[in-house]
C-alpha atoms as a PDB file:
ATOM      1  CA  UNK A   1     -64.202  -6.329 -33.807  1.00  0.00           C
ATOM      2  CA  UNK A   2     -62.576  -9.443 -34.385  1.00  0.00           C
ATOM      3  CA  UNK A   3     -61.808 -11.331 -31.220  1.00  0.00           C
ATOM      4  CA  UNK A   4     -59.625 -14.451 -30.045  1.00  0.00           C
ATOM      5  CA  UNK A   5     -59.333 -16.071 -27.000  1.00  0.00           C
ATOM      6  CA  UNK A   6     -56.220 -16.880 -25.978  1.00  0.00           C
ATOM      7  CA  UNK A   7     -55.201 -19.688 -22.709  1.00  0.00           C
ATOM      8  CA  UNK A   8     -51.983 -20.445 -21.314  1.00  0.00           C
ATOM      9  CA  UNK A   9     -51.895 -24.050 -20.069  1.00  0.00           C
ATOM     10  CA  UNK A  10     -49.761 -26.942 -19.442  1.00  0.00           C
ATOM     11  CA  UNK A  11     -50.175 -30.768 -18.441  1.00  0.00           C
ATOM     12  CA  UNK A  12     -50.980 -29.886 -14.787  1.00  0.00           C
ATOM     13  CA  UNK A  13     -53.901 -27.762 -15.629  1.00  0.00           C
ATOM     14  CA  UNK A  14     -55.067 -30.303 -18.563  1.00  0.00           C
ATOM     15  CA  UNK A  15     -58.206 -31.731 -17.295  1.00  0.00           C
ATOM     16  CA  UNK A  16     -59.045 -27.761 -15.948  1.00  0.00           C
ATOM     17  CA  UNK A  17     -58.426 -26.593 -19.515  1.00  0.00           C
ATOM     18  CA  UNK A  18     -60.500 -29.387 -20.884  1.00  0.00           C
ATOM     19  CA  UNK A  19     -63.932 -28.214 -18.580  1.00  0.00           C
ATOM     20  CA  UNK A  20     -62.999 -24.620 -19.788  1.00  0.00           C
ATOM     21  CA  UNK A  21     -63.260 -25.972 -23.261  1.00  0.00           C
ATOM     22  CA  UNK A  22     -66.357 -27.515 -23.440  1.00  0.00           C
ATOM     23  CA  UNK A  23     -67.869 -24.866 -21.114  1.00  0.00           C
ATOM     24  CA  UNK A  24     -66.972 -22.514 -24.125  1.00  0.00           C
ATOM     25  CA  UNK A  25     -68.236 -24.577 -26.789  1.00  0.00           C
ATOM     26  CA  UNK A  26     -71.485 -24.804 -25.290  1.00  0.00           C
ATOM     27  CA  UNK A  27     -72.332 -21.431 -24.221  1.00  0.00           C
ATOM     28  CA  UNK A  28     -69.645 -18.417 -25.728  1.00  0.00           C
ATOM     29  CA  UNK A  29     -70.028 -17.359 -29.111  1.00  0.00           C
ATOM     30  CA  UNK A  30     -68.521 -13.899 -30.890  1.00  0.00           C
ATOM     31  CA  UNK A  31     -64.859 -14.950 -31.127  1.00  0.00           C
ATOM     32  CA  UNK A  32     -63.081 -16.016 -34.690  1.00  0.00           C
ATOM     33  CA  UNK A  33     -61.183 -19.193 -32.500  1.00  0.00           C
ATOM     34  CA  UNK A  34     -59.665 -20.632 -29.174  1.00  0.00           C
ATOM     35  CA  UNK A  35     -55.947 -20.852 -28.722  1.00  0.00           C
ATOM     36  CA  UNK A  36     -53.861 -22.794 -26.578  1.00  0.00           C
ATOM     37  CA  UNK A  37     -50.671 -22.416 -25.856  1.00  0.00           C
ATOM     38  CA  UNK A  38     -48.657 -24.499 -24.117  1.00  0.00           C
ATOM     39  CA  UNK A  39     -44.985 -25.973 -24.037  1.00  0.00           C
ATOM     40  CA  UNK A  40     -43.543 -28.305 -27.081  1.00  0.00           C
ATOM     41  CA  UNK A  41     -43.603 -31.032 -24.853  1.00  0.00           C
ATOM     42  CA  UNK A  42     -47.343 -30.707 -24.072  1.00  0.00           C
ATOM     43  CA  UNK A  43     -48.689 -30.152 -27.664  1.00  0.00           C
ATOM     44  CA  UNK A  44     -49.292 -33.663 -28.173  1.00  0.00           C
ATOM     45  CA  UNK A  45     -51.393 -33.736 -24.961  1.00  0.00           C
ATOM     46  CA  UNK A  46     -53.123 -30.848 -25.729  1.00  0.00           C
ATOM     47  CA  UNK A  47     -54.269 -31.726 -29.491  1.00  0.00           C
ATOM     48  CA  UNK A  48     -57.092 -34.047 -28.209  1.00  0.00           C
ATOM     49  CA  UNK A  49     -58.443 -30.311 -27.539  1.00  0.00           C
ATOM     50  CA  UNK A  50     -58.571 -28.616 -30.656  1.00  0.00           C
ATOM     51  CA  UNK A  51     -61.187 -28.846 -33.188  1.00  0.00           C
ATOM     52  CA  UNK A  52     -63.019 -26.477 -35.742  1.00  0.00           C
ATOM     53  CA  UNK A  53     -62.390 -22.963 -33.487  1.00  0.00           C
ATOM     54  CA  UNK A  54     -59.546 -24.061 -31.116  1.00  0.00           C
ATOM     55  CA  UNK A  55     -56.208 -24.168 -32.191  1.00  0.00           C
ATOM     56  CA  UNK A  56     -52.673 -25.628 -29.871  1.00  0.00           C
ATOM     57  CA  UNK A  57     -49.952 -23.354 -30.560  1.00  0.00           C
ATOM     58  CA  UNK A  58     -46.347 -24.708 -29.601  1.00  0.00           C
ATOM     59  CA  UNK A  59     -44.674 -22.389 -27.327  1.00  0.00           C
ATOM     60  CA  UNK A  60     -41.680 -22.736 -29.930  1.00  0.00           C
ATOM     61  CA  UNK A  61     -43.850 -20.679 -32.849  1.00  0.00           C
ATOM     62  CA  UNK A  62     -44.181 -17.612 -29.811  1.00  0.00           C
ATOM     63  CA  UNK A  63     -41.046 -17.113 -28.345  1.00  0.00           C
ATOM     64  CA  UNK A  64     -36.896 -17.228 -29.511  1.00  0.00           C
ATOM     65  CA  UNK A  65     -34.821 -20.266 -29.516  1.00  0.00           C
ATOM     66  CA  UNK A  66     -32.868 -19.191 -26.831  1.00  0.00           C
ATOM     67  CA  UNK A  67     -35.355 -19.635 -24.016  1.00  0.00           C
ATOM     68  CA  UNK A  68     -35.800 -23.530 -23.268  1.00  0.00           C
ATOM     69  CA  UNK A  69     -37.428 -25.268 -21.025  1.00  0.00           C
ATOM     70  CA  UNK A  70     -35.726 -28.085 -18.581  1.00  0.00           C
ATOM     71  CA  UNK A  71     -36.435 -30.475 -15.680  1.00  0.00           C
ATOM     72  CA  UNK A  72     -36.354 -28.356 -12.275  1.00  0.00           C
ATOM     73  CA  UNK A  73     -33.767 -30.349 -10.694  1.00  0.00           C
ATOM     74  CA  UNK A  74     -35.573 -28.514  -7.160  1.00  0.00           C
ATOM     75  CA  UNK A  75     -38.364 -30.997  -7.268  1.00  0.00           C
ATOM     76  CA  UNK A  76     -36.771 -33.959  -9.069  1.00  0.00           C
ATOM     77  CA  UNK A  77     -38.104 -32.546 -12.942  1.00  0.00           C
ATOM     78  CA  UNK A  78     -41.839 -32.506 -11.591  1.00  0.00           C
ATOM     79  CA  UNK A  79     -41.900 -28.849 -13.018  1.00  0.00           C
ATOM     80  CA  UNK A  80     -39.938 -26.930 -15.408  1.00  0.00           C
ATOM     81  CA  UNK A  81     -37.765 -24.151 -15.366  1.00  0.00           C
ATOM     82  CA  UNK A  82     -36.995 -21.741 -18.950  1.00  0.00           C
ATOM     83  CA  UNK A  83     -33.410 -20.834 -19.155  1.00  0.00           C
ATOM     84  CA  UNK A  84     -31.762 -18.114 -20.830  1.00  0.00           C
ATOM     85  CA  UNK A  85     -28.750 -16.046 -21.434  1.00  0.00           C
ATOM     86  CA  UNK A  86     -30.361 -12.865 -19.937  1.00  0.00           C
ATOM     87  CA  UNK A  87     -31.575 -13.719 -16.398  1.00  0.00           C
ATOM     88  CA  UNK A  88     -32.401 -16.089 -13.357  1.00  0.00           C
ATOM     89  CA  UNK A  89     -34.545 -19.214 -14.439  1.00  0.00           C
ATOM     90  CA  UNK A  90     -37.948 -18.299 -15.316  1.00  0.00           C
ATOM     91  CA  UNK A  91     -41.237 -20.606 -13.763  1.00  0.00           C
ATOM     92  CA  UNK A  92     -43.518 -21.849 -15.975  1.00  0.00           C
ATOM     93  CA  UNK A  93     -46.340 -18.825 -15.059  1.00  0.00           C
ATOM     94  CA  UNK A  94     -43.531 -16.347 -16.184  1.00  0.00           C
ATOM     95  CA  UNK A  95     -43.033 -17.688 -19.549  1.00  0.00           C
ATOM     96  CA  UNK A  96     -47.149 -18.110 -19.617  1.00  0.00           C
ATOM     97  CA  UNK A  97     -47.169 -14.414 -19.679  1.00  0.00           C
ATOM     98  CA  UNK A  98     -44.595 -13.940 -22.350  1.00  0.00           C
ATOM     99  CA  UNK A  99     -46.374 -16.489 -24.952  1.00  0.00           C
ATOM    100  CA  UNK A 100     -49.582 -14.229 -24.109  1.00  0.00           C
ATOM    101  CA  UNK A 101     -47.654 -11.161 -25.243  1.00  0.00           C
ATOM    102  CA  UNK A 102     -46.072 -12.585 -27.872  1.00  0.00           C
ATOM    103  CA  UNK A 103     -49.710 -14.007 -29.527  1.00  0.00           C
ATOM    104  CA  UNK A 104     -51.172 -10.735 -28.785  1.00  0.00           C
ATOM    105  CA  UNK A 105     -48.737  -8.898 -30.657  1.00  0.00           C
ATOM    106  CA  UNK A 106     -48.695 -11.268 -33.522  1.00  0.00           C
ATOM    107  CA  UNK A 107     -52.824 -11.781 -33.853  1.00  0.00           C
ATOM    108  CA  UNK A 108     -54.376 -10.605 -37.095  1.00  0.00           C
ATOM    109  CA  UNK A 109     -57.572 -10.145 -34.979  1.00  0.00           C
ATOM    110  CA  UNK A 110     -57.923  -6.931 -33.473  1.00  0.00           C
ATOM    111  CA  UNK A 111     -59.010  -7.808 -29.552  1.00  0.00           C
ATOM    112  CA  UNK A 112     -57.192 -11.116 -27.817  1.00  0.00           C
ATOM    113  CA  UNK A 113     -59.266 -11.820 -24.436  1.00  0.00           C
ATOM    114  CA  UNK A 114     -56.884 -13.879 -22.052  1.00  0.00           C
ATOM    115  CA  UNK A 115     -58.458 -16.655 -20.146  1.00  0.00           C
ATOM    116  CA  UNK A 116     -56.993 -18.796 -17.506  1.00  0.00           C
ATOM    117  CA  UNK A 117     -57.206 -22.505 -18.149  1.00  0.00           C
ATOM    118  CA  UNK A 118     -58.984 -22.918 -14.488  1.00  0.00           C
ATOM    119  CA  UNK A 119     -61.820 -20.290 -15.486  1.00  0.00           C
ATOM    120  CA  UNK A 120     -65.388 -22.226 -16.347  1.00  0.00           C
ATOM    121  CA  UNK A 121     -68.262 -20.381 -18.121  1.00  0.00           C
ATOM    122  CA  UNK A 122     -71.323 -21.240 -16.144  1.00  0.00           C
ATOM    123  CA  UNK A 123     -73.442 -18.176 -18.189  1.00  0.00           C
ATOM    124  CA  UNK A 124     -74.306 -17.768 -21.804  1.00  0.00           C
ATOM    125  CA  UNK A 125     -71.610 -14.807 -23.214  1.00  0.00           C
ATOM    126  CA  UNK A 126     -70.948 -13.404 -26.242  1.00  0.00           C
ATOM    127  CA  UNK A 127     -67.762 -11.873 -27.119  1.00  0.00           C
ATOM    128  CA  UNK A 128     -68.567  -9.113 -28.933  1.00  0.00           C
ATOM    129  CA  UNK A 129     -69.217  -7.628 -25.543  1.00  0.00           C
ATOM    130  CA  UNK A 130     -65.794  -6.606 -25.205  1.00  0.00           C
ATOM    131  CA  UNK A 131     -65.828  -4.381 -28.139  1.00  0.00           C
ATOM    132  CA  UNK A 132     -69.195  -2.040 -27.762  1.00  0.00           C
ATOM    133  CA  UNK A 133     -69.375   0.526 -30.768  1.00  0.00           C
ATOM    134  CA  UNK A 134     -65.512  -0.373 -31.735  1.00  0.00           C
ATOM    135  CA  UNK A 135     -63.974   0.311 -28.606  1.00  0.00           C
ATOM    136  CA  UNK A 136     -62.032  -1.928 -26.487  1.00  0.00           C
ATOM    137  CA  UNK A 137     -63.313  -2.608 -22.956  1.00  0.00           C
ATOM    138  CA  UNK A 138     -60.245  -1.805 -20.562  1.00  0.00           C
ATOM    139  CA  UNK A 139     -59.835  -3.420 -17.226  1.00  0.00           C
ATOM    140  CA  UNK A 140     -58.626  -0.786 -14.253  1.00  0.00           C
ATOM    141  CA  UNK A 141     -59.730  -0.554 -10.664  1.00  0.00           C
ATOM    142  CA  UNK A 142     -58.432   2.558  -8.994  1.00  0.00           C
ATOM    143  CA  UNK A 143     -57.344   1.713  -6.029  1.00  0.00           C
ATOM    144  CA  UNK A 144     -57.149  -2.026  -6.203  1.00  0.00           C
ATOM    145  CA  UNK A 145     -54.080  -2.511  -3.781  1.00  0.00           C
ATOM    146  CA  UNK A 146     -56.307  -2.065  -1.163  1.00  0.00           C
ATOM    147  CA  UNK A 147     -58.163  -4.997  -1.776  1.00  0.00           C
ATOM    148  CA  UNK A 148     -54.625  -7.349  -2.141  1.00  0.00           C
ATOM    149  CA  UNK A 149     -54.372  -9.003   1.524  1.00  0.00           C
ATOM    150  CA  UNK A 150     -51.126  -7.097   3.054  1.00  0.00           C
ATOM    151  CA  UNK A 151     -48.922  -9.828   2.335  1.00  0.00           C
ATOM    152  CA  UNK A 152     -49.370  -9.917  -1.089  1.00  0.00           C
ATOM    153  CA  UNK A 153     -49.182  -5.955  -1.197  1.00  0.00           C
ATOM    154  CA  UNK A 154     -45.350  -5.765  -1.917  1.00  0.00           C
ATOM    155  CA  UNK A 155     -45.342  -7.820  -4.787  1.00  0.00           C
ATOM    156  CA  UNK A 156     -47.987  -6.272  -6.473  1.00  0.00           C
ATOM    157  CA  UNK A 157     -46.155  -2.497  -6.007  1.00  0.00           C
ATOM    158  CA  UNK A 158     -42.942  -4.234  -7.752  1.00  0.00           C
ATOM    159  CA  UNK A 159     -44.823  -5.721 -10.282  1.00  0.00           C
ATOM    160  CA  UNK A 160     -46.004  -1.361 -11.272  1.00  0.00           C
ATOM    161  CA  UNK A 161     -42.587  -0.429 -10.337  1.00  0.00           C
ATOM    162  CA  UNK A 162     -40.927  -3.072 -12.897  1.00  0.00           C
ATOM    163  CA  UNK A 163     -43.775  -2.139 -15.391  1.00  0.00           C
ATOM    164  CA  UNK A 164     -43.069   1.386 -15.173  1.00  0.00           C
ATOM    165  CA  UNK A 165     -39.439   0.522 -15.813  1.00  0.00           C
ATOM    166  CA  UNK A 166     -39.993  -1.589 -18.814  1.00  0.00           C
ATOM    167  CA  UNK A 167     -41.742   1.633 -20.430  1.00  0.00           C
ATOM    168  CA  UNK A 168     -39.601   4.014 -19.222  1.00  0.00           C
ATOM    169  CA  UNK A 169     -42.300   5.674 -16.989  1.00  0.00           C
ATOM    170  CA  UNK A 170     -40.440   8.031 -14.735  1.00  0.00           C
ATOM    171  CA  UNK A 171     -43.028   9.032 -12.573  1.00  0.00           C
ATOM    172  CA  UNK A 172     -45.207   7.802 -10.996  1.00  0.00           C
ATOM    173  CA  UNK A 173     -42.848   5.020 -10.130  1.00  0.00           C
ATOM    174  CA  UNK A 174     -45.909   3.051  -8.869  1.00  0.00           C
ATOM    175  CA  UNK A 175     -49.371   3.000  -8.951  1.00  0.00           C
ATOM    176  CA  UNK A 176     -52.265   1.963  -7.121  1.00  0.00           C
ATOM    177  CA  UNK A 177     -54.533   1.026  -9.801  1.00  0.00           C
ATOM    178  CA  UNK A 178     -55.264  -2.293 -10.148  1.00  0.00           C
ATOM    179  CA  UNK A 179     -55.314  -4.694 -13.973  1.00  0.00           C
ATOM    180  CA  UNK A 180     -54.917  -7.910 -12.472  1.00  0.00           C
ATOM    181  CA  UNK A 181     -57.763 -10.330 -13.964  1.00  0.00           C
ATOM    182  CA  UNK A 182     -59.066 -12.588 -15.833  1.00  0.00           C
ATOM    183  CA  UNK A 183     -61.256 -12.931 -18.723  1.00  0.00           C
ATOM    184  CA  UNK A 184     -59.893  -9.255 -20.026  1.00  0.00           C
ATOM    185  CA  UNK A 185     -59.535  -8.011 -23.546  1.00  0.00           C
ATOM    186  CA  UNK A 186     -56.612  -6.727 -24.733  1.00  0.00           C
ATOM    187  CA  UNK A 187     -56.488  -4.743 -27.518  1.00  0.00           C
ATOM    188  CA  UNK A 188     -53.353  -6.045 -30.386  1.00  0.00           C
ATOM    189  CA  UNK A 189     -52.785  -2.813 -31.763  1.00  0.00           C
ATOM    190  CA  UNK A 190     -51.974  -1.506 -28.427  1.00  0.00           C
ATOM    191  CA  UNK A 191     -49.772  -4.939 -27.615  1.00  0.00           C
ATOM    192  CA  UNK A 192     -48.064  -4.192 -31.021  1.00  0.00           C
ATOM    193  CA  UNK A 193     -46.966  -0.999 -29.722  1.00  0.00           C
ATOM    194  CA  UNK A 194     -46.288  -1.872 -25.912  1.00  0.00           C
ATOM    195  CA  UNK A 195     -43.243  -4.106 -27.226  1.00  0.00           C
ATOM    196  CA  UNK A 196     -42.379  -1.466 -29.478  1.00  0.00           C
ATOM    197  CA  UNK A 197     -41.921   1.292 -26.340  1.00  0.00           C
ATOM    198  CA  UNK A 198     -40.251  -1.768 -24.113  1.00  0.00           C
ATOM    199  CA  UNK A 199     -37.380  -2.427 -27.428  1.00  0.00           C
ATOM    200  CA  UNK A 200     -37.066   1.302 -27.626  1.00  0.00           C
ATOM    201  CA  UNK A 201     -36.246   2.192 -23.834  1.00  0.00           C
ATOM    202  CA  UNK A 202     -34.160  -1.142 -23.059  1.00  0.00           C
ATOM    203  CA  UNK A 203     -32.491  -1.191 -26.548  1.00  0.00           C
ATOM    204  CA  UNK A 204     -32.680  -4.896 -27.035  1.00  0.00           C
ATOM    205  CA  UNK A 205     -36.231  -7.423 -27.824  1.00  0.00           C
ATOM    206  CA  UNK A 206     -38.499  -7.651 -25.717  1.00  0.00           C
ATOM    207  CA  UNK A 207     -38.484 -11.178 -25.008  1.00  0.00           C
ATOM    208  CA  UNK A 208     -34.773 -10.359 -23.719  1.00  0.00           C
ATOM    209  CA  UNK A 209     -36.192  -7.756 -21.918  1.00  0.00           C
ATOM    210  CA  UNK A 210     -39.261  -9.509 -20.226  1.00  0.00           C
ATOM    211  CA  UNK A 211     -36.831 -12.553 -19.575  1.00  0.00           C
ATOM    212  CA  UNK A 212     -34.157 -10.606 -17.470  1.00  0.00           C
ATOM    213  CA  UNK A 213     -36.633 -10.396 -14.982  1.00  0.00           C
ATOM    214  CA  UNK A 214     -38.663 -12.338 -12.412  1.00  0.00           C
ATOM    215  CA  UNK A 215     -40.531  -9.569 -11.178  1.00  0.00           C
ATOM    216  CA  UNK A 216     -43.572  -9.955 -14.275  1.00  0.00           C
ATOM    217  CA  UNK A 217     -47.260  -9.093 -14.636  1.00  0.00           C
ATOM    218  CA  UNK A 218     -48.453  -8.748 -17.470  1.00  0.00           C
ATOM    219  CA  UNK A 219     -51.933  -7.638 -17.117  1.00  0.00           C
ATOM    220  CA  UNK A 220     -49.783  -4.419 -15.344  1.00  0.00           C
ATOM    221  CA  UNK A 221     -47.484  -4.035 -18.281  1.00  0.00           C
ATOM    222  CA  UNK A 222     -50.212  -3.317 -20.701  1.00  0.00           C
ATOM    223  CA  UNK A 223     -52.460  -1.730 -18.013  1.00  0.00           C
ATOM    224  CA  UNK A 224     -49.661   1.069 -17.541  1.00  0.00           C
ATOM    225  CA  UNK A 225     -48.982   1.364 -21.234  1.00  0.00           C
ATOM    226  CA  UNK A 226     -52.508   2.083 -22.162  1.00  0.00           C
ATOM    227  CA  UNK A 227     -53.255   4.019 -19.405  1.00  0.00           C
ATOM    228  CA  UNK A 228     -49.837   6.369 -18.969  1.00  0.00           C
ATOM    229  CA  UNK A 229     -48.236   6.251 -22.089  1.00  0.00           C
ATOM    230  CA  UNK A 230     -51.073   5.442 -25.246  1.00  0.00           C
ATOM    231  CA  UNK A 231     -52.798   7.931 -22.380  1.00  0.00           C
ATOM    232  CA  UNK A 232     -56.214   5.934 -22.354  1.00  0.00           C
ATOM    233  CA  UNK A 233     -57.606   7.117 -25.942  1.00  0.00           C
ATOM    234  CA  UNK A 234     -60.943   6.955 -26.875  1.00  0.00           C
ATOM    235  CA  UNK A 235     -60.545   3.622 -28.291  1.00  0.00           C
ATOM    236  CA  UNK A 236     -60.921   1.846 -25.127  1.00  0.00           C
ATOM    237  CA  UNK A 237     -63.732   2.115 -22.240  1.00  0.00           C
ATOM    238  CA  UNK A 238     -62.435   1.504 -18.890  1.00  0.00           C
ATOM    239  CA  UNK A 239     -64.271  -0.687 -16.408  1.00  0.00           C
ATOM    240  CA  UNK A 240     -63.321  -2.072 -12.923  1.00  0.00           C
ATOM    241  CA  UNK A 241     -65.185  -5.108 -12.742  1.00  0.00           C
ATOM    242  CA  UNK A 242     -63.932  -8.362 -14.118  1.00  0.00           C
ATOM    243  CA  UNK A 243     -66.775 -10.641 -15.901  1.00  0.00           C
ATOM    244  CA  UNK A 244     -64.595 -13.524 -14.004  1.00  0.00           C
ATOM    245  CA  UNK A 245     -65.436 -14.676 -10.246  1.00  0.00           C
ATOM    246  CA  UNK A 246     -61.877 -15.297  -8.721  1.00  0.00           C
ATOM    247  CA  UNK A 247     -61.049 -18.062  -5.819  1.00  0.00           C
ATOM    248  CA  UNK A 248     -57.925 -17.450  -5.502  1.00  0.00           C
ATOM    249  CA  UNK A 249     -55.947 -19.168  -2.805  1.00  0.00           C
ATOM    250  CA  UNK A 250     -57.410 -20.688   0.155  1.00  0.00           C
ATOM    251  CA  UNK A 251     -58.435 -24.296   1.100  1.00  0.00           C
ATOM    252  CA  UNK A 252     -59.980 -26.911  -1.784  1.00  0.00           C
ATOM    253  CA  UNK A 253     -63.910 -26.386  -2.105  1.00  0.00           C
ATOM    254  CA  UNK A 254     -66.334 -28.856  -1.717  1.00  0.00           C
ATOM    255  CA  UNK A 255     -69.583 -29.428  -3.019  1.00  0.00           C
ATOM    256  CA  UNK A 256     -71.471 -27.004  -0.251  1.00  0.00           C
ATOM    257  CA  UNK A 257     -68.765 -24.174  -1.051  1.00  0.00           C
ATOM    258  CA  UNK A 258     -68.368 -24.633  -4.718  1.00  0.00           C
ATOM    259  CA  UNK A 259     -72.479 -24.311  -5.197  1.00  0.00           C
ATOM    260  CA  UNK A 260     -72.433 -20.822  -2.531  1.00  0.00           C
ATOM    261  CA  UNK A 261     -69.621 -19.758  -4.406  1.00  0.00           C
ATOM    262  CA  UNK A 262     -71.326 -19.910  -8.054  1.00  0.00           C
ATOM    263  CA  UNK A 263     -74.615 -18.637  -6.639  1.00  0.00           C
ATOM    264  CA  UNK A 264     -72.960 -15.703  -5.433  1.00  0.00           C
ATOM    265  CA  UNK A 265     -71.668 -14.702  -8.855  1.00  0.00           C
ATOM    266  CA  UNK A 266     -72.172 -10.803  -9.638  1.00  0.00           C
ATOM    267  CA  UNK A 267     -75.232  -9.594 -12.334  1.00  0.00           C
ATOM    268  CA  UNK A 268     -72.396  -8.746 -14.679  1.00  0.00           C
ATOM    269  CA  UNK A 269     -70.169 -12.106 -14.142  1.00  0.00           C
ATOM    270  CA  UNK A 270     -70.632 -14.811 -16.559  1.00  0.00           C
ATOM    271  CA  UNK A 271     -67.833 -17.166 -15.319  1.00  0.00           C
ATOM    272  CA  UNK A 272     -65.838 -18.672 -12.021  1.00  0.00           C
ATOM    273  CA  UNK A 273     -62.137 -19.295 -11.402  1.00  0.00           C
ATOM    274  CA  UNK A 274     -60.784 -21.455  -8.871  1.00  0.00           C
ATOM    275  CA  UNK A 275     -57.721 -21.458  -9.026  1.00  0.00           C
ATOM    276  CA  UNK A 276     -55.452 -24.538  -9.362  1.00  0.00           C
ATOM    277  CA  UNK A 277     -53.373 -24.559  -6.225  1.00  0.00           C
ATOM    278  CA  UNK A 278     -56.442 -24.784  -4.092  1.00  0.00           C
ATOM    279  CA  UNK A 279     -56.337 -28.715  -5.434  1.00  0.00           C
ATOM    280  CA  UNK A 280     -60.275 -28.038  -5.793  1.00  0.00           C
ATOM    281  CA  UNK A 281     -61.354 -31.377  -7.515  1.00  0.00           C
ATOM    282  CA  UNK A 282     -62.028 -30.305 -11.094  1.00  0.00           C
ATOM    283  CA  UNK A 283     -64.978 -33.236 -10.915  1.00  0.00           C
ATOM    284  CA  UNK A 284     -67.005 -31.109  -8.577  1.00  0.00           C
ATOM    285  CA  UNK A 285     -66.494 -28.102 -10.537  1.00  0.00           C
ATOM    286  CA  UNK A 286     -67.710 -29.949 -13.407  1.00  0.00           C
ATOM    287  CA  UNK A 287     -71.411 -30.676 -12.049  1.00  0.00           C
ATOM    288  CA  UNK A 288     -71.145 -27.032 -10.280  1.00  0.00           C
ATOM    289  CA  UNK A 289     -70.948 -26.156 -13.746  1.00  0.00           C
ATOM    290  CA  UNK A 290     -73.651 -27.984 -14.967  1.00  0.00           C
ATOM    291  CA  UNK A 291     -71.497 -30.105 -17.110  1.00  0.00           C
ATOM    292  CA  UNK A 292     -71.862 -33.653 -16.644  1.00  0.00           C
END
């Protein structure tokens, strides 16, 4: 089916997002384009980017006029913060996940796969792999919260709880599943609908909707909807292991680490995350990449 990649970014993550480019350009084929979306301020940045299959999208084509971004005046307008009439401040990861939704639910393509902007391809992978005999590959691990280190555990029940509430699932309030990852498809049809449910139980957009609150995950919004209210059709095939190897949090990798880390990479896992906050130098995960 026809397939887009879709990547959150913004000027912090640039040179990250520009080793996940050319890592896709020279080894993933199977999508119809790349797109990037990122901030007004950023576009210009970001352009240097695009070419025949990768397109920036201005955050201002995604979401409503009344969600802006502004200097944090917390950290002297290092970072932003996106203000609105409906909630607290939102961070820039927050609105990430909105401009995700809001592509997804606007693609003509049929599958959008979400990639972070610190995930390199160091394998060969075709996209059409997330769409065997017109199904739609569905990320789930039952039981994931076990894995979560306990003080992470909290957040990650209030992020089902809140998802729950968004589509008015009354019971159970939370689940244990996990649909946390990266490198996922999602399918649009089923995004399409998943705002739909979210209008019709809060009686207002969305966007207002999504923006009232900090507590967000999008990955468990649509993992809930598909699984408890579409009721996991036969249009999708569930599987509970992500083609992505995560580094989550932790010290920055060297050389030594970065090299055990991508040798250790699953049969089934074609690419490795580290992510951003770990300060890993992106240099080294260039040539661990095999991209000089």
């Amino acid at each position: 089916m026809p397939t887009a990649i879709a990547t959150a970014s913004y000027r912090g993550d640039f040179e990250r997002c520009r080793l996940l480019c050319e890592s896709m350009d020279a080894r993933v084929t199977g999508h119809t384009r790349h797109l990037i979306l990122v901030e007004a301020a950023d576009v210009p940045l970001f352009r240097q980017l695009a070419g025949p299959k990768r397109e920036i999208v201005d955050e201002r084509d995604l979401l409503p006029g009344w969600l802006r971004p502004f200097p944090d005046p917390t950290n002297f307008g290092r970072r932003r913060i996106w203000l609105s009439p409906f909630g607290w401040p939102l961070r820039g990861w927050h609105v990430q996940q909105l401009r995700r939704i809001a592509l997804a639910a606007s693609l003509d393509e049929e599958v959008m796969v979400s990639i972070d902007s610190d995930v390199v391809f160091l394998k060969d992978f075709d996209a059409s792999v997330f769409s065997p005999a017109g199904k739609t590959l569905f990320f789930r691990r039952p039981d994931a919260i076990l894995d979560v280190t306990p003080e992470h555990r909290d957040e990650h029940r209030a992020w089902s709880k809140k998802a729950g509430e968004f589509l008015g699932i009354e019971a159970p309030e939370t689940t244990d599943t996990g649909y946390v990852a990266t490198l996922i498809p999602w399918r649009s049809r089923a995004v399409k609908a998943m705002v739909e449910r979210i209008e019709a139980v809060s009686g207002r957009s969305w966007q207002a909707t999504l923006a009232g609150s900090r507590i967000l995950s999008e990955c468990t919004i649509y993992g809930r909807f598909v699984d408890e209210v579409e009721g996991l059709t036969g249009e999708y095939l569930p599987i509970s292991e992500s083609f992505c190897r995560m580094y989550w949090s932790g010290a920055p990798m060297d050389e030594e680490s970065l090299t055990r880390f991508v040798a250790d990479l699953g049969p089934g896992q074609v690419a490795a995350g580290i992510q951003s906050f770990t300060a890993t130098d992106p240099g080294l995960i260039r040539r661990a990449a095999g991209l000089r």
